[in-house]
Structures are given as C-alpha cells and as structure tokens.
Protein backbone atom coordinates (compact mmCIF):
# COMPACT_ATOMS: atom_id res chain seq x y z
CA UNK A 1 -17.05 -8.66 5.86
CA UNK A 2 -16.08 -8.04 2.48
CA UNK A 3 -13.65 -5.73 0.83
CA UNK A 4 -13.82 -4.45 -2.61
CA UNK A 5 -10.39 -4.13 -3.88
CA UNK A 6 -8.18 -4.20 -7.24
CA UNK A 7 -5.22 -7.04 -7.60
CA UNK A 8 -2.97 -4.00 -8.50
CA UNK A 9 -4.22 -1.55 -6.02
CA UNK A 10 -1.45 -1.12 -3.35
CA UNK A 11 -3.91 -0.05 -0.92
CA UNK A 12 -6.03 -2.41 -1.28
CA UNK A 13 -3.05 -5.35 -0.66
CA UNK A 14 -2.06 -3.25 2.47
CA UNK A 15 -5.14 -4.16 3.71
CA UNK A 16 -4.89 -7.88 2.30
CA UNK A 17 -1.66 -8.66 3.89
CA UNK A 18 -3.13 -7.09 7.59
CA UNK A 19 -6.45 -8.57 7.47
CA UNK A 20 -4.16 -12.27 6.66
CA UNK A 21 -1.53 -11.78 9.12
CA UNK A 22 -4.15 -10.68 11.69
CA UNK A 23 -6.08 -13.85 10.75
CA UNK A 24 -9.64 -12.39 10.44
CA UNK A 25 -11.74 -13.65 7.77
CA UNK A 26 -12.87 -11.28 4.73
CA UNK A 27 -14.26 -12.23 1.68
CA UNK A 28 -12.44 -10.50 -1.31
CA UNK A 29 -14.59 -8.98 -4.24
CA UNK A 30 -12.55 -7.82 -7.32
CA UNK A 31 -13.59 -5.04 -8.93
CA UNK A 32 -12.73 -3.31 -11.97
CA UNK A 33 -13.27 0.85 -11.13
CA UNK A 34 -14.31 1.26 -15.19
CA UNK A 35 -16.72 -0.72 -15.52
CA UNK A 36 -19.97 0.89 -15.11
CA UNK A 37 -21.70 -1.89 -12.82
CA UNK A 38 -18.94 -1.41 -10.65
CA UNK A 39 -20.15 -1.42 -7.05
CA UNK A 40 -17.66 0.86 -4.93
CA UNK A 41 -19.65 3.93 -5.72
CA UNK A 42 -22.13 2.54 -3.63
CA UNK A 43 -20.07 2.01 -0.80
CA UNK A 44 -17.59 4.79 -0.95
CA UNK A 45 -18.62 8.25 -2.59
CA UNK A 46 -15.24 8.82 -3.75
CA UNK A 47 -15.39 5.54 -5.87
CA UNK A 48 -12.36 5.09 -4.42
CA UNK A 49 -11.14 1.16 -3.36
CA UNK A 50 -10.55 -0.23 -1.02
CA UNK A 51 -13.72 -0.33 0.49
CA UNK A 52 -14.30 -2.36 3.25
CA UNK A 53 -18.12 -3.24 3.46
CA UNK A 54 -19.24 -5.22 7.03
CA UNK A 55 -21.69 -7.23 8.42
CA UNK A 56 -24.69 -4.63 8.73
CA UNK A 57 -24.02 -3.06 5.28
CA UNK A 58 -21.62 0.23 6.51
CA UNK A 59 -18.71 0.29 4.90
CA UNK A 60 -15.16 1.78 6.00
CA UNK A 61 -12.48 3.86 3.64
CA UNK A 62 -9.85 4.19 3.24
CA UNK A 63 -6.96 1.98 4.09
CA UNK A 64 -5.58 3.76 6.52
CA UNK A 65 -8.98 3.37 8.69
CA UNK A 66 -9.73 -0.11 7.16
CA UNK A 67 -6.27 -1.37 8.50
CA UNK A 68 -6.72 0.55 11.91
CA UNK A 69 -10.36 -1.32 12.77
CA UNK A 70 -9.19 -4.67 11.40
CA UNK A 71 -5.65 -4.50 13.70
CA UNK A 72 -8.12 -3.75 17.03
CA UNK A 73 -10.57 -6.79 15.94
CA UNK A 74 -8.66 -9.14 17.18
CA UNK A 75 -5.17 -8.43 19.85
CA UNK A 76 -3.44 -11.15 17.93
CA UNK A 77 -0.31 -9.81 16.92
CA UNK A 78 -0.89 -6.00 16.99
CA UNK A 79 0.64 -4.40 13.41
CA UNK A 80 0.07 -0.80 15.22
CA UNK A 81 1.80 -0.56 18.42
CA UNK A 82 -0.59 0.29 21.49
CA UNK A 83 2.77 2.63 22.60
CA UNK A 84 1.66 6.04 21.38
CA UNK A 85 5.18 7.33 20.56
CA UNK A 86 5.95 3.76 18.32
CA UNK A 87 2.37 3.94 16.66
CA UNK A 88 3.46 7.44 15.43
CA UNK A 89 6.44 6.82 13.92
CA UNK A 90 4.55 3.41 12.49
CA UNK A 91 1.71 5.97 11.01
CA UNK A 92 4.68 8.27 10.10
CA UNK A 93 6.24 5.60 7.82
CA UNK A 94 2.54 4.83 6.68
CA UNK A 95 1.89 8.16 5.39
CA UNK A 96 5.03 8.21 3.75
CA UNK A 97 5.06 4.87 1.87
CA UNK A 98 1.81 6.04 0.90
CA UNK A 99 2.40 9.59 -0.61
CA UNK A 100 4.94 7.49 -2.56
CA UNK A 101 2.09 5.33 -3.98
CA UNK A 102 0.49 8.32 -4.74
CA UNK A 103 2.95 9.77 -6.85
CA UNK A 104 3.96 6.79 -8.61
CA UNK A 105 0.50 6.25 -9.17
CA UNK A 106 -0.12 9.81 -10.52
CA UNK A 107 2.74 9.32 -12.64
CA UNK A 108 1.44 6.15 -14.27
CA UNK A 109 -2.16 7.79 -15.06
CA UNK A 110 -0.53 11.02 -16.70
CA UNK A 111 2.21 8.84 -18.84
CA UNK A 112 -1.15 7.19 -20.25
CA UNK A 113 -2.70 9.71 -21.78
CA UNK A 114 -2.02 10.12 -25.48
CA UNK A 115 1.71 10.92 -25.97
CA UNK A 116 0.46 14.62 -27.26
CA UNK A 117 -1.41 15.19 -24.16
CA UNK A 118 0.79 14.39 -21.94
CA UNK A 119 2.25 16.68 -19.21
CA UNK A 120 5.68 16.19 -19.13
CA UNK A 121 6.35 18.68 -16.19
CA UNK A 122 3.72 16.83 -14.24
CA UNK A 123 5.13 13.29 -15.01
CA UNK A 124 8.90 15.04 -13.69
CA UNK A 125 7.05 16.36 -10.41
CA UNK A 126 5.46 13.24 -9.44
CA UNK A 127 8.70 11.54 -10.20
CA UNK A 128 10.63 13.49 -8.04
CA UNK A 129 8.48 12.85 -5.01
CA UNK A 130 9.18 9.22 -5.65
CA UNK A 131 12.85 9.86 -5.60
CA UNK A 132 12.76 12.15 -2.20
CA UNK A 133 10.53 9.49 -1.01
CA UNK A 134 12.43 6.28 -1.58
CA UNK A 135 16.15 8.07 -0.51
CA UNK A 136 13.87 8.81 2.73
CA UNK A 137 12.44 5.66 3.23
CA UNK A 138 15.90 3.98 2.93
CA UNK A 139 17.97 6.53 4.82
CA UNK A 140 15.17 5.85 7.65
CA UNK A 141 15.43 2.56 7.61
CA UNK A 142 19.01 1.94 7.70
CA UNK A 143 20.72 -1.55 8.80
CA UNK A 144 17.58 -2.59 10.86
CA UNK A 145 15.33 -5.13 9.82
CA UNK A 146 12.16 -3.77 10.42
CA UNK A 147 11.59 0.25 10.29
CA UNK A 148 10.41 0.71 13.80
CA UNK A 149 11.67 -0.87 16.90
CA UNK A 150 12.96 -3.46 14.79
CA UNK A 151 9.33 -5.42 15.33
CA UNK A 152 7.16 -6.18 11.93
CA UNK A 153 4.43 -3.69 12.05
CA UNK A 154 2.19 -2.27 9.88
CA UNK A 155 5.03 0.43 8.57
CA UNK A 156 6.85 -2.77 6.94
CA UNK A 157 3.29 -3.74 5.30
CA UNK A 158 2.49 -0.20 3.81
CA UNK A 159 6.46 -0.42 2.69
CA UNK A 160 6.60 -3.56 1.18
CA UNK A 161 3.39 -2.76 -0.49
CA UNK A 162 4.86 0.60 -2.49
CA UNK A 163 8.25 -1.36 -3.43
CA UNK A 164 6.14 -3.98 -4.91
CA UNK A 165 4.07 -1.36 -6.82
CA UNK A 166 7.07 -0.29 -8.21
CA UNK A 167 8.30 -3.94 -8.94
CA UNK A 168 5.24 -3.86 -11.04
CA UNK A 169 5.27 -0.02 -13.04
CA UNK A 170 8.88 1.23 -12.76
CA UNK A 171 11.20 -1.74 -13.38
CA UNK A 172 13.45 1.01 -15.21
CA UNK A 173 13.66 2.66 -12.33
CA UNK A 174 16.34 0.57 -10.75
CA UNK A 175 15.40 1.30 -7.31
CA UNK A 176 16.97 -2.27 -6.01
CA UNK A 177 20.51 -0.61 -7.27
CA UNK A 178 19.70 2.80 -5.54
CA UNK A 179 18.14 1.41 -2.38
CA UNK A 180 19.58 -1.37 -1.16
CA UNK A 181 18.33 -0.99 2.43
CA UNK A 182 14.99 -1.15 0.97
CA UNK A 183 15.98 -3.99 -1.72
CA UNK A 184 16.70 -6.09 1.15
CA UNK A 185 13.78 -5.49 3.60
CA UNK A 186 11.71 -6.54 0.14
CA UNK A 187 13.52 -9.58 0.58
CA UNK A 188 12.09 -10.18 3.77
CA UNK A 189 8.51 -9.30 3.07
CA UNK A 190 8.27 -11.88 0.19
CA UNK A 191 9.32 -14.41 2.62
CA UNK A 192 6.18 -13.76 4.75
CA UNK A 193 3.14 -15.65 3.32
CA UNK A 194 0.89 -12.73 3.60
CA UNK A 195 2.73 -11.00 0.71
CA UNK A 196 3.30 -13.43 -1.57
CA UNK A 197 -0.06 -14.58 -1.50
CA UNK A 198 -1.30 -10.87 -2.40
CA UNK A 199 1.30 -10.53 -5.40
CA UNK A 200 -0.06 -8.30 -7.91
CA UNK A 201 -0.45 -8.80 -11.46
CA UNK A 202 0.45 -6.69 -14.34
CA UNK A 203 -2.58 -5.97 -16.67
C-alpha cells in the first residue's frame, strides 16, 4: 500500500500516526498538490490527499475511510472501539477535530491571497469556528486523559493532529493559554512515538 500525503497535511498525519500505531506497513509518497505531475488526481478525483492507493491499484479517500479500513486490517490495538455507542462519540470527536482543521485551514488559504483581495469577513468566520471548536473540544475533554472512556483512540489521534496544525499556522493564537485541557493532552501525544515521528514542517 501506499499513501500519497503532504508533511503538513493534518489528514494525511491522522492517517500516519494510525497506520504506525496499528503497525501495518505503508509506503509514504510525498506529494506536492501544485505541481502539475502531481499524481493524486489520478487516484482521487477531488485531487484531494490523502489518498490511500493498495495493492491492486484502487485507492481509498478520505481519511476518515482510510483510517477506518486500516484500524480493521489488523485487531491489534483497535483506535475505533467495536462498542457502537464509544465508536460514536470517538467519530463524534473525529468530525469535530476535523471541521476545526477545516476552518483553520480555510483561514490560512484566504489570509494568502494578496492583502487587497482578501476577505476579511471570511478570515473572521472561519476563525470563529476555530474558537467554538477548541472551547468545545476542551470543555469535552475535561480532567480525563484521553477524550473517550479514558482509552487512546482514534479521537486523541484526529485531536492531537488539529492542535499540532495549529502549533504550526496560529502560534499567535495562544491556544496553550486558553486551553489548557487540550495543552496538556498535547503533552501526551508528543510522548507517543507515532506523533513525533509524523511532526510537520513549516514551509
């Protein structure tokens, strides 16, 4: 298997951090979504990454059902519980860690457009979703070490992985200050090898 991805993409390292702590084996392809030799609009006819491509040549998007099929390839150490009520609240805290990525991300695209061009209003929008987000996120998770059940699952993965997106575009934002329930489960996720190894970096 291989999976087209971007070192800043934090998608993509959702998907890098599950497919090492589930152990399976995929070779990662960097790609840069500009250039025009790029490959993922081969694979994925959103030219969206990630993009996991497998063995016969079909490929799977996006991370949500890349993580899914990698977590059931193996039952070592499930990261989405087989329990249908914790797996919801798991994909709950997914989808929200996520629409904060997409915000953020949003936000980033918009405040590089020439300084004329930009929308302000639309920068403000995106920010606030952040905002509602992150209070969310760390009024959810509270005291407890993990968000759900207080077991590492793929919720902590998808969590870590929008904090550290914001480690790498918003350090004005302060969110360490604000959050602290989320500054110190960040803490704990760049203990685990898993993230560390996947680090972005700023380009």
């Amino acid at each position: 298997m291989k999976l087209l991805y971007s070192n800043t993409s934090p998608y993509a390292r959702k998907v890098r951090v599950v497919a090492v702590e589930k152990r399976i084996d995929v070779t990662m392809v960097p790609v840069v979504l500009a250039d025009p030799d790029c490959p993922v609009k081969d694979h994925n006819p959103l030219g969206k990454i990630p993009v996991l491509i497998l063995a016969d040549g079909d490929s799977l998007y996006d991370s949500r059902v890349i993580v899914e099929y990698l977590d059931n390839r193996t039952p070592l150490a499930h990261l989405i519980p087989q329990d249908h009520s914790a797996k919801i609240w798991v994909r709950r805290w997914e989808a929200l860690a996520d629409g904060v990525c997409d915000a953020a991300i949003a936000a980033v695209l918009e405040g590089r457009r020439p300084e004329d061009a930009q929308d302000t209003a639309a920068i403000a929008k995106q920010l606030g979703k952040v905002e509602r987000g992150l209070k969310a996120l760390n009024d959810d998770l509270g005291n407890n070490k993990w968000c759900v059940n207080d077991t590492f699952s793929l919720a902590d993965i998808a969590l870590g992985c929008v904090l550290g997106y914001l480690d790498l575009r918003y350090q004005h934002l302060d969110w360490k200050q604000q959050y602290p329930n989320l500054a110190r489960h960040y803490v704990a996720m760049l203990k685990r090898p898993s993230f560390k190894d996947t680090a972005p970096v700023s380009n």
